[in-house]
PDB file of N, CA and C in Angstrom:
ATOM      1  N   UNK A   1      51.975 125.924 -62.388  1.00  0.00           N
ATOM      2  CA  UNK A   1      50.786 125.212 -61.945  1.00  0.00           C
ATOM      3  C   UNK A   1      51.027 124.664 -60.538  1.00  0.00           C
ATOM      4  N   UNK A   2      49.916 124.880 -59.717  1.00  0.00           N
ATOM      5  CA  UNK A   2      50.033 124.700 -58.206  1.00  0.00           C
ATOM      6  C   UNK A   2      50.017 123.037 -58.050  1.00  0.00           C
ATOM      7  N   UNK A   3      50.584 122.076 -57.381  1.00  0.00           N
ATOM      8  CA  UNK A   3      50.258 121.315 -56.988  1.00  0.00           C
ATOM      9  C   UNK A   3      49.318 121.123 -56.208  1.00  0.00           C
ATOM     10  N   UNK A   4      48.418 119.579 -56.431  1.00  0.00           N
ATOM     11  CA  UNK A   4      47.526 119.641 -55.478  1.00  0.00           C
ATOM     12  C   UNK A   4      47.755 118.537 -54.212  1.00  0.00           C
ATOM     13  N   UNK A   5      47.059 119.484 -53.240  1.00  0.00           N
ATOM     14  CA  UNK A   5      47.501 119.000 -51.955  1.00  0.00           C
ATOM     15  C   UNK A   5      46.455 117.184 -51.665  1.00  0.00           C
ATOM     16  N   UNK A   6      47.441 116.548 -50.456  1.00  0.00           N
ATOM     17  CA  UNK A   6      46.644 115.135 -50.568  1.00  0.00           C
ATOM     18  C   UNK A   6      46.718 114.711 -49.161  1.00  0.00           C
ATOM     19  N   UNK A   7      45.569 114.589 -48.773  1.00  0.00           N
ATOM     20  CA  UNK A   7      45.720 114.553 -47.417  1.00  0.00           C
ATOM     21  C   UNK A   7      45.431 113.161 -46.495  1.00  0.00           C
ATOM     22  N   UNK A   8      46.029 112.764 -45.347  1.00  0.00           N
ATOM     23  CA  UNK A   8      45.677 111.469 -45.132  1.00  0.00           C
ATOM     24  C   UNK A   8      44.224 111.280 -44.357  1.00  0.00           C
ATOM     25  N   UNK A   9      43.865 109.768 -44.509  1.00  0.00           N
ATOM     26  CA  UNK A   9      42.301 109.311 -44.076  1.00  0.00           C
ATOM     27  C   UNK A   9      42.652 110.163 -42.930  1.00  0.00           C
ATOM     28  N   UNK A  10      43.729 110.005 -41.730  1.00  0.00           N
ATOM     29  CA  UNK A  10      43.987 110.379 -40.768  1.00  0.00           C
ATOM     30  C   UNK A  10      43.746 111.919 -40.455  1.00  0.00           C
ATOM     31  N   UNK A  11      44.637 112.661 -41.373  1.00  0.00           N
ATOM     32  CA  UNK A  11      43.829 113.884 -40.554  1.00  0.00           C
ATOM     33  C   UNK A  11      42.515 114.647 -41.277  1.00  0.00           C
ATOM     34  N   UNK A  12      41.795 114.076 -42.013  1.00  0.00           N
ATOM     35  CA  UNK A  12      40.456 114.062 -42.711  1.00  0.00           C
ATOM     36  C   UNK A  12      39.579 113.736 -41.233  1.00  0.00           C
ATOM     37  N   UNK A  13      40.168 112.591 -41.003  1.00  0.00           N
ATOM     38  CA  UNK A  13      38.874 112.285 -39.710  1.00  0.00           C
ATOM     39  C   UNK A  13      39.331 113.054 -38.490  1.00  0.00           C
ATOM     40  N   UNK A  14      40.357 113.711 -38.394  1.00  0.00           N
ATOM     41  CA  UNK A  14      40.576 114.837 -37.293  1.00  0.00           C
ATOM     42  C   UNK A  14      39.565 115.525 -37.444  1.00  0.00           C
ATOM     43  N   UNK A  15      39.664 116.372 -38.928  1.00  0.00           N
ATOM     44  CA  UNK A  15      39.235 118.143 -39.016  1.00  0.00           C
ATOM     45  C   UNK A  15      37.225 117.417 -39.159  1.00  0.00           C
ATOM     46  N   UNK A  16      37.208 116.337 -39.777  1.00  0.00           N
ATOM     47  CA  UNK A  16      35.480 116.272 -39.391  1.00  0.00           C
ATOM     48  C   UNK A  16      35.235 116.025 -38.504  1.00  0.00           C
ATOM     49  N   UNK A  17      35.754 115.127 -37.415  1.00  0.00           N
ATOM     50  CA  UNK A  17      35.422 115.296 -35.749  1.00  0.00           C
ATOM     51  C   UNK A  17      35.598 116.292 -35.051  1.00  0.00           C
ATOM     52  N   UNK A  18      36.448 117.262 -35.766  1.00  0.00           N
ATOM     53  CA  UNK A  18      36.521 118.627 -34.603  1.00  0.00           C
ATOM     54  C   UNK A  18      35.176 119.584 -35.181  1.00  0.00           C
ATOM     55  N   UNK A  19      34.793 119.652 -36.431  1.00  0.00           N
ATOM     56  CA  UNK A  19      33.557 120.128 -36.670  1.00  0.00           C
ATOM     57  C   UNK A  19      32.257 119.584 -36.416  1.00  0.00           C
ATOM     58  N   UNK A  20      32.658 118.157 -36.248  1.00  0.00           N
ATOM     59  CA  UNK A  20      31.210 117.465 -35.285  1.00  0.00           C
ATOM     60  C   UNK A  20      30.963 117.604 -34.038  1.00  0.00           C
ATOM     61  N   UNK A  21      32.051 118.618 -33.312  1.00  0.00           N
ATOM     62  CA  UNK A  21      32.243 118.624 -31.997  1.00  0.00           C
ATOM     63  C   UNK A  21      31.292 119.803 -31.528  1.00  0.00           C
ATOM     64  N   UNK A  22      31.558 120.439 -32.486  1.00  0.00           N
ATOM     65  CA  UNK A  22      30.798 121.828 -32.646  1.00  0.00           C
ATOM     66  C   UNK A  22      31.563 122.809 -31.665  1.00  0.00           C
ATOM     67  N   UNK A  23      32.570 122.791 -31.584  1.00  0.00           N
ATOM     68  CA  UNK A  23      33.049 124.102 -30.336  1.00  0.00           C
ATOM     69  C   UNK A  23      33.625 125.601 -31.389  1.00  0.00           C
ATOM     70  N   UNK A  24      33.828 124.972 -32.319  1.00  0.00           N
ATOM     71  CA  UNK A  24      34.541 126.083 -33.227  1.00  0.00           C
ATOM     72  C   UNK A  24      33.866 125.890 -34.287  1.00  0.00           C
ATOM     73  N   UNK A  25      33.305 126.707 -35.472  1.00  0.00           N
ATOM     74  CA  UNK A  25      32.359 127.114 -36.651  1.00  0.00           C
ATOM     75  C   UNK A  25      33.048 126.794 -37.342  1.00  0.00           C
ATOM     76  N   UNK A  26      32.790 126.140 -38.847  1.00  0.00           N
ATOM     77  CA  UNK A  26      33.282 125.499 -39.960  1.00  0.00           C
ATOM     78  C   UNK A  26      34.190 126.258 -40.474  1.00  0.00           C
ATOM     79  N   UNK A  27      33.937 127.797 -39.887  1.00  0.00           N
ATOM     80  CA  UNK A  27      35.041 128.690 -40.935  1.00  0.00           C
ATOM     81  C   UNK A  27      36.191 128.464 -39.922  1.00  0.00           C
ATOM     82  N   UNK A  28      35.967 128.672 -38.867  1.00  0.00           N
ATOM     83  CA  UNK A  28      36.973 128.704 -37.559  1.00  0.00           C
ATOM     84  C   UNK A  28      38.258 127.667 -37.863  1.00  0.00           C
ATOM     85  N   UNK A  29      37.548 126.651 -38.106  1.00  0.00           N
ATOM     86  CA  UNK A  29      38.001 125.137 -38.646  1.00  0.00           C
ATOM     87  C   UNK A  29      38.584 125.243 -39.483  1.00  0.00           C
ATOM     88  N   UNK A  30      38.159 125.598 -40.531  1.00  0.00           N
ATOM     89  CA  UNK A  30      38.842 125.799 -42.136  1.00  0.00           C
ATOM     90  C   UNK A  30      40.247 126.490 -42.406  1.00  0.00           C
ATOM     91  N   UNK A  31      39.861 128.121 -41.373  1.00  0.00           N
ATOM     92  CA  UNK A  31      41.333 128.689 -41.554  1.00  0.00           C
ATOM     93  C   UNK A  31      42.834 128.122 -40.344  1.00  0.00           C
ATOM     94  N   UNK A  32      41.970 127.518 -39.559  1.00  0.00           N
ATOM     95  CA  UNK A  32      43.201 126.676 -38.423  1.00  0.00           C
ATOM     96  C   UNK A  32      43.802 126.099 -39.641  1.00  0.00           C
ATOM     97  N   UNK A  33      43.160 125.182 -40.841  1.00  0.00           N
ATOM     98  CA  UNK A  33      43.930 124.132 -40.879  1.00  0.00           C
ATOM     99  C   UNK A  33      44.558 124.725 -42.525  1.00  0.00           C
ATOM    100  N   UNK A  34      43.632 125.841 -42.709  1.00  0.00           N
ATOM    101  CA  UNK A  34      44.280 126.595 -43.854  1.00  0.00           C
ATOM    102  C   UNK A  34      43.429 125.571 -45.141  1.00  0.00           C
ATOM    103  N   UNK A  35      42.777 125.423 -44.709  1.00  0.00           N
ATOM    104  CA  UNK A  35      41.748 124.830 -45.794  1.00  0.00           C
ATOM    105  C   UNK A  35      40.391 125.299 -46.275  1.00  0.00           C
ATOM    106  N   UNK A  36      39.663 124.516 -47.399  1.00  0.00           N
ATOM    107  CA  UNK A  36      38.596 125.351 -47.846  1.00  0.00           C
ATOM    108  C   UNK A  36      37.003 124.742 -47.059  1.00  0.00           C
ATOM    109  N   UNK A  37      36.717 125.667 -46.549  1.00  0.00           N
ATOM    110  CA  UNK A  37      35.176 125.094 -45.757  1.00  0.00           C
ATOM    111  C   UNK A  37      34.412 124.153 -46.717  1.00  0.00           C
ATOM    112  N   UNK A  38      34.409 124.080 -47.926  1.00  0.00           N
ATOM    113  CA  UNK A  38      33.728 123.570 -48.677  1.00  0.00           C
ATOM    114  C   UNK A  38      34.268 122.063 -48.650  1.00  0.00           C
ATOM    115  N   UNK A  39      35.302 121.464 -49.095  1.00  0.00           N
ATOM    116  CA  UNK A  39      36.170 120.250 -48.577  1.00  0.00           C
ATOM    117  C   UNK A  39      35.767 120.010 -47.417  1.00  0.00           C
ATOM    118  N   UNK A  40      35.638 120.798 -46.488  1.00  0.00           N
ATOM    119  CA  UNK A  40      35.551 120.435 -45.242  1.00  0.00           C
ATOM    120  C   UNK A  40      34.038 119.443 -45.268  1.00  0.00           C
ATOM    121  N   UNK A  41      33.194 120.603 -45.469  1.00  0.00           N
ATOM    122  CA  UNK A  41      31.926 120.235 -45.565  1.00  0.00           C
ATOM    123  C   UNK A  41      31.825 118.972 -46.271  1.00  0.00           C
ATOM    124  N   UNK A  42      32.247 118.845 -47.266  1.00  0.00           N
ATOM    125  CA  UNK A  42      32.487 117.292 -47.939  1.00  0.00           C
ATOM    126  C   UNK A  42      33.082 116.371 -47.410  1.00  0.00           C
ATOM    127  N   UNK A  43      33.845 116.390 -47.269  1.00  0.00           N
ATOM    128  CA  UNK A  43      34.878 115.377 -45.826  1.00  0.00           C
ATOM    129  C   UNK A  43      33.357 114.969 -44.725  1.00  0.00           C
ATOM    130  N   UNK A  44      33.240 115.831 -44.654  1.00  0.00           N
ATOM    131  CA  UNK A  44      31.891 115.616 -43.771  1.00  0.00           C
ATOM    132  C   UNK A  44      30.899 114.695 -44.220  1.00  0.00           C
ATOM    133  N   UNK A  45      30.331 115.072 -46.001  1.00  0.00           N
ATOM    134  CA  UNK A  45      29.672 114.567 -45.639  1.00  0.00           C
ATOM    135  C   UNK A  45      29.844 112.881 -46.297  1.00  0.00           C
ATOM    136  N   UNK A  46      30.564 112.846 -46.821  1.00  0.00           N
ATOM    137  CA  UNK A  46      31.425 111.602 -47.217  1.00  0.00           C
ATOM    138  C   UNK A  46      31.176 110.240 -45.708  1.00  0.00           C
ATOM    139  N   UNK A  47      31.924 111.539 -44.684  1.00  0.00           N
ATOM    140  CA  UNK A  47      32.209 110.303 -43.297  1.00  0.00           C
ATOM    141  C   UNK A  47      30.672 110.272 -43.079  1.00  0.00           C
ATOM    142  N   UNK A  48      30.207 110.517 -42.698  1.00  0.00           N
ATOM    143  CA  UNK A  48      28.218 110.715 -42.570  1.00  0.00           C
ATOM    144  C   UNK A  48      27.905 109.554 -43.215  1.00  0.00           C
ATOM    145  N   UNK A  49      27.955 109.865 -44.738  1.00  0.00           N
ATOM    146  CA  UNK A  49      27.862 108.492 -45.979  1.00  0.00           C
ATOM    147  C   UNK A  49      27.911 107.212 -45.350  1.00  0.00           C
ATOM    148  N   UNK A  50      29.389 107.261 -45.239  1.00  0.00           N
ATOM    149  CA  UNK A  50      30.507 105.683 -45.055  1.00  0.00           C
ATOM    150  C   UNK A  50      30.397 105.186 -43.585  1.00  0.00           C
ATOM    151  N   UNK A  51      29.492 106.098 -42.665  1.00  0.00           N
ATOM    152  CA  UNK A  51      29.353 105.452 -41.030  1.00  0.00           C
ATOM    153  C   UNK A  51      29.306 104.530 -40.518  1.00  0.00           C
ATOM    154  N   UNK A  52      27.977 104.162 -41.657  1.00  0.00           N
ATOM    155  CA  UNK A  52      27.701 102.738 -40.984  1.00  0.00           C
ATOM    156  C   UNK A  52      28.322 101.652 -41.705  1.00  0.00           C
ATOM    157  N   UNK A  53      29.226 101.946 -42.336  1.00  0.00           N
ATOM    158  CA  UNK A  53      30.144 100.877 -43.045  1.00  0.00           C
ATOM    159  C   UNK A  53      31.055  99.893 -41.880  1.00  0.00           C
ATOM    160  N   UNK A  54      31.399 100.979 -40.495  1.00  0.00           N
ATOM    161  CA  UNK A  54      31.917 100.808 -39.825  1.00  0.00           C
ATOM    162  C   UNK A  54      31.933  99.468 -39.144  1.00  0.00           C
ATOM    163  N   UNK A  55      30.400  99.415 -39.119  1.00  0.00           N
ATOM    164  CA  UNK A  55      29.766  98.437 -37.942  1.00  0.00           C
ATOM    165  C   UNK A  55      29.296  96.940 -39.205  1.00  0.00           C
ATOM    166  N   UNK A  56      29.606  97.026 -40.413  1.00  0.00           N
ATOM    167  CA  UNK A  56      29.166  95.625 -41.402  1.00  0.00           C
ATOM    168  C   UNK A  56      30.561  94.516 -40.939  1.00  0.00           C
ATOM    169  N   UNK A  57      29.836  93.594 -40.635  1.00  0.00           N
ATOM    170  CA  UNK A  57      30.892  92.377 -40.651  1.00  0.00           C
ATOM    171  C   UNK A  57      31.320  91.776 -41.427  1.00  0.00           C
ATOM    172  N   UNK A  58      32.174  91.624 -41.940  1.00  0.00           N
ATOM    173  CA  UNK A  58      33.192  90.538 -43.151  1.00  0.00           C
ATOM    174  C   UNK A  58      33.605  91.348 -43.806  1.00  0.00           C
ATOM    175  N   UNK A  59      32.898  92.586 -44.176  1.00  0.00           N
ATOM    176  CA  UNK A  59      33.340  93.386 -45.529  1.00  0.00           C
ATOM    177  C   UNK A  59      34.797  93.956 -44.886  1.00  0.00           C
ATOM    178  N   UNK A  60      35.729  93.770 -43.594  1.00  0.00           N
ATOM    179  CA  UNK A  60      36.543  94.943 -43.420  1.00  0.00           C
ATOM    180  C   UNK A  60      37.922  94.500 -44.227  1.00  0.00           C
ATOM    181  N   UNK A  61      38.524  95.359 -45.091  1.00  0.00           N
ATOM    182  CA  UNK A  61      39.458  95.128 -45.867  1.00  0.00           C
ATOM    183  C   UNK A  61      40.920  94.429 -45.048  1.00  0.00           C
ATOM    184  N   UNK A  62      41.148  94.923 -43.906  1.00  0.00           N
ATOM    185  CA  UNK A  62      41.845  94.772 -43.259  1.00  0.00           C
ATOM    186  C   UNK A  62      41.621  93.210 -42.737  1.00  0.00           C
ATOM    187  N   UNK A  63      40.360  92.991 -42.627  1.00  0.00           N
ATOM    188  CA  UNK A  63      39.813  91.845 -42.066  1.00  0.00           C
ATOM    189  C   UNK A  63      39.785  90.639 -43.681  1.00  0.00           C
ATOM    190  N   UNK A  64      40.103  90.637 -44.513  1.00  0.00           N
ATOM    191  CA  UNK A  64      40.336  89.929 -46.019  1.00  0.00           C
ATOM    192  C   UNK A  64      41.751  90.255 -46.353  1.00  0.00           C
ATOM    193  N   UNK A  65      42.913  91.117 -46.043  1.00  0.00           N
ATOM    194  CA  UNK A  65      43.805  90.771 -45.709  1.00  0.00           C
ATOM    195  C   UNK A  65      44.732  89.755 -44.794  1.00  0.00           C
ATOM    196  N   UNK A  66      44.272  89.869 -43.791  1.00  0.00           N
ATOM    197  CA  UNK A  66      44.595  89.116 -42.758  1.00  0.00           C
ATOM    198  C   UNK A  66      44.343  87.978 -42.541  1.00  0.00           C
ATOM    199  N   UNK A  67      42.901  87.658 -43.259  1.00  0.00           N
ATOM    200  CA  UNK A  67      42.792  85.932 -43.730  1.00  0.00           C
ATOM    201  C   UNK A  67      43.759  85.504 -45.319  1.00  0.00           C
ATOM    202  N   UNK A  68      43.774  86.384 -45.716  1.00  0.00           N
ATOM    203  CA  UNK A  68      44.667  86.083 -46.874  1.00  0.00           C
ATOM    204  C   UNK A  68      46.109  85.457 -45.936  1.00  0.00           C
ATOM    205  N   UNK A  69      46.290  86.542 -45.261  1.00  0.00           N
ATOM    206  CA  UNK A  69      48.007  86.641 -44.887  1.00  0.00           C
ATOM    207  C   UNK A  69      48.058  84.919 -44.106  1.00  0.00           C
ATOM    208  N   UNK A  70      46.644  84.594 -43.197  1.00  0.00           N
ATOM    209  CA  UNK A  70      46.843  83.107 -42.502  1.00  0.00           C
ATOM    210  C   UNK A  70      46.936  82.302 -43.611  1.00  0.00           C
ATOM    211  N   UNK A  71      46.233  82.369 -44.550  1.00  0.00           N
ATOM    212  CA  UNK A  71      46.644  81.401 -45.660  1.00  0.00           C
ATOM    213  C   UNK A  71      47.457  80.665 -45.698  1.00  0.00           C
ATOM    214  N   UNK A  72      48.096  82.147 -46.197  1.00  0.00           N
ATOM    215  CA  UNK A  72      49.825  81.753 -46.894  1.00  0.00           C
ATOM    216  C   UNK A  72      50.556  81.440 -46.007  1.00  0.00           C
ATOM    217  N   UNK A  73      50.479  81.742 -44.376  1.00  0.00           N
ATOM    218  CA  UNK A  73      51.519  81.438 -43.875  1.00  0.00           C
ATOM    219  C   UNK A  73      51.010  79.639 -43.159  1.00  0.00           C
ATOM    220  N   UNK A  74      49.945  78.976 -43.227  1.00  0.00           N
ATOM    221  CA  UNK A  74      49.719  78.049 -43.379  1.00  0.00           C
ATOM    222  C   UNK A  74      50.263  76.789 -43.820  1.00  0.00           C
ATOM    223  N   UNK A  75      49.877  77.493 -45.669  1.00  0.00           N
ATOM    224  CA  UNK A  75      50.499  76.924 -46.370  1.00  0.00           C
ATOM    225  C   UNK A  75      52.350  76.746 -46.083  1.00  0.00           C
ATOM    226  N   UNK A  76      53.096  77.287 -45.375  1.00  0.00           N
ATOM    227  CA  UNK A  76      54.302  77.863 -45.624  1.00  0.00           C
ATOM    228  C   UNK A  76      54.162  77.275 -44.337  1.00  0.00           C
ATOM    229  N   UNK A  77      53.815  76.869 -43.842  1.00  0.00           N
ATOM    230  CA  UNK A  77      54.430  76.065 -42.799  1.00  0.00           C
ATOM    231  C   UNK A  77      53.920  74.476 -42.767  1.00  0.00           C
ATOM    232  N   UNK A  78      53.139  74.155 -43.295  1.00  0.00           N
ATOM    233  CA  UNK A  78      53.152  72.691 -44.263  1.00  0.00           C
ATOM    234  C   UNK A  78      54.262  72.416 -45.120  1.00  0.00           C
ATOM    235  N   UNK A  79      54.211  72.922 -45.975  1.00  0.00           N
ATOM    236  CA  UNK A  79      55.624  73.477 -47.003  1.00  0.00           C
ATOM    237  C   UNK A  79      56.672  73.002 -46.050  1.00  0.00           C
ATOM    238  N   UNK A  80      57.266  73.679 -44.752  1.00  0.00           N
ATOM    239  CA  UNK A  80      58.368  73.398 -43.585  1.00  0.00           C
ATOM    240  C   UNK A  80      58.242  72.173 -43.680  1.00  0.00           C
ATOM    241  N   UNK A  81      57.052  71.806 -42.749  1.00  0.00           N
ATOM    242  CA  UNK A  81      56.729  70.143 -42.253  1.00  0.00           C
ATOM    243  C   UNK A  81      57.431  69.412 -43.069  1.00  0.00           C
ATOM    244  N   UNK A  82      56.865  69.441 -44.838  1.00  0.00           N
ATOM    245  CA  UNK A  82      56.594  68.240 -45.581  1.00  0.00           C
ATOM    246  C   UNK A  82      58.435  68.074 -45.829  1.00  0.00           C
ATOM    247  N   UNK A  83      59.258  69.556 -46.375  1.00  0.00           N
ATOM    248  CA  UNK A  83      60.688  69.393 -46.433  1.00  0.00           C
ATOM    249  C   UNK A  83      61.313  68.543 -45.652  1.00  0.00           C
ATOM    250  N   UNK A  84      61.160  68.945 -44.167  1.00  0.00           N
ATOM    251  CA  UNK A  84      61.866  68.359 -42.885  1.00  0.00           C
ATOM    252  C   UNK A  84      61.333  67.142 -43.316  1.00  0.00           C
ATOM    253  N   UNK A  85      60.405  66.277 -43.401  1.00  0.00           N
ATOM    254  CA  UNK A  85      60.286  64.906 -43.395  1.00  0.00           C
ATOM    255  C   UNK A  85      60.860  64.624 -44.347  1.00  0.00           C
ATOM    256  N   UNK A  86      61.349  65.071 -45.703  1.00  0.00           N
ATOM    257  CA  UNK A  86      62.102  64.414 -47.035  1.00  0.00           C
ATOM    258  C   UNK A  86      63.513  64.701 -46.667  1.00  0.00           C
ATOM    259  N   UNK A  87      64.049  65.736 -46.205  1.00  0.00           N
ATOM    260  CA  UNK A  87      65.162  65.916 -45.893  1.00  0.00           C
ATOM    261  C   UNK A  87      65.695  64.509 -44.486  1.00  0.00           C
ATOM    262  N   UNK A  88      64.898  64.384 -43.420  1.00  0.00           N
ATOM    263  CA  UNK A  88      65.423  63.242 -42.571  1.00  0.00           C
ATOM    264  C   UNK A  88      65.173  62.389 -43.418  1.00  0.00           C
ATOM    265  N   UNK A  89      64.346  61.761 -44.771  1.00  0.00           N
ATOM    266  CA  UNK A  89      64.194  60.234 -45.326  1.00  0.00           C
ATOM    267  C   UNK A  89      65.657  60.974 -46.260  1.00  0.00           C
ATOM    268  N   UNK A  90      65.370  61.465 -46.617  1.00  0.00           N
ATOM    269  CA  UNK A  90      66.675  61.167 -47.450  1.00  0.00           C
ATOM    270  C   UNK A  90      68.216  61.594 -46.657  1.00  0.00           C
ATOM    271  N   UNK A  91      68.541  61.628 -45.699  1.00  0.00           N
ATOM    272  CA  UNK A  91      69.289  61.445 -44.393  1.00  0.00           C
ATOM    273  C   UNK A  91      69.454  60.180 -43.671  1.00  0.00           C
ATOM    274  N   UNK A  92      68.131  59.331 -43.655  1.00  0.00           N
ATOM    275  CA  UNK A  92      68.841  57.843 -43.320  1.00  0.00           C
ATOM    276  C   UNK A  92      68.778  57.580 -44.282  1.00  0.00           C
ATOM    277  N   UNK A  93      68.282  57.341 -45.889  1.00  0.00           N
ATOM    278  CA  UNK A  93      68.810  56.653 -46.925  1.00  0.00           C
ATOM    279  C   UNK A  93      69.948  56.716 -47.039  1.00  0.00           C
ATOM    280  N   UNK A  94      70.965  58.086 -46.965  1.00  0.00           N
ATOM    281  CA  UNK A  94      71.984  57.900 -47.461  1.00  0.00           C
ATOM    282  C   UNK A  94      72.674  57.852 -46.464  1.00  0.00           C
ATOM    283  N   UNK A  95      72.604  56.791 -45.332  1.00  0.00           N
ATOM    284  CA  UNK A  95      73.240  56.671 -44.130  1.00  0.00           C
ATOM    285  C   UNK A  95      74.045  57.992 -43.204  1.00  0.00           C
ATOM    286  N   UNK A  96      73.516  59.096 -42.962  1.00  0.00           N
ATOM    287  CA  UNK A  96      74.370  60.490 -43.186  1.00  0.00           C
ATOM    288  C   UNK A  96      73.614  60.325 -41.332  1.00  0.00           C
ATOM    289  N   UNK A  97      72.946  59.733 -41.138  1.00  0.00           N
ATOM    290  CA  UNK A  97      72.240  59.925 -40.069  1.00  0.00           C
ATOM    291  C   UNK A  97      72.464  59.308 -38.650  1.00  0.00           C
TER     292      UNK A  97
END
């Protein structure tokens, strides 16, 4: 049984921008990359679909990561602060200071 092949977002949005380009015919396209015109055509029309996803504000995943990630590192540096101040009180309590 053949394995099936898996390809990245990355060169998905190659082979549909070079067929949106129109210089070379879908079949032209297909056998460069040794793939099936039909995928292709889907790849296509998938990105077509998801376009204007591009341009929505808040929804970008990358963009709800990255407020996640300020969070935590927020928090984690309060966390620092609050140590350092218990660590110097308990440094002149125990006269070490």
């Amino acid at each position: 049984m053949e394995k099936r092949n898996r390809y990245t977002p990355e060169f998905k949005t190659k082979v549909v921008l070079e067929v949106m380009r129109e210089e070379h015919t879908l079949n032209e396209i297909a056998a460069k990359y040794e793939l099936n015109p039909v995928m292709i055509s889907r790849w296509k029309a998938e990105f077509l679909e998801r376009a204007s996803l591009v341009f929505e504000k808040g929804s970008n995943e990358a963009e709800k990561i990255r407020k996640e990630y300020e969070s935590k590192q927020e928090h984690l540096e309060k966390l620092v602060g609050q140590l350092t101040i218990e660590i110097d009180w308990l440094k002149n309590k125990s006269g070490l200071k």
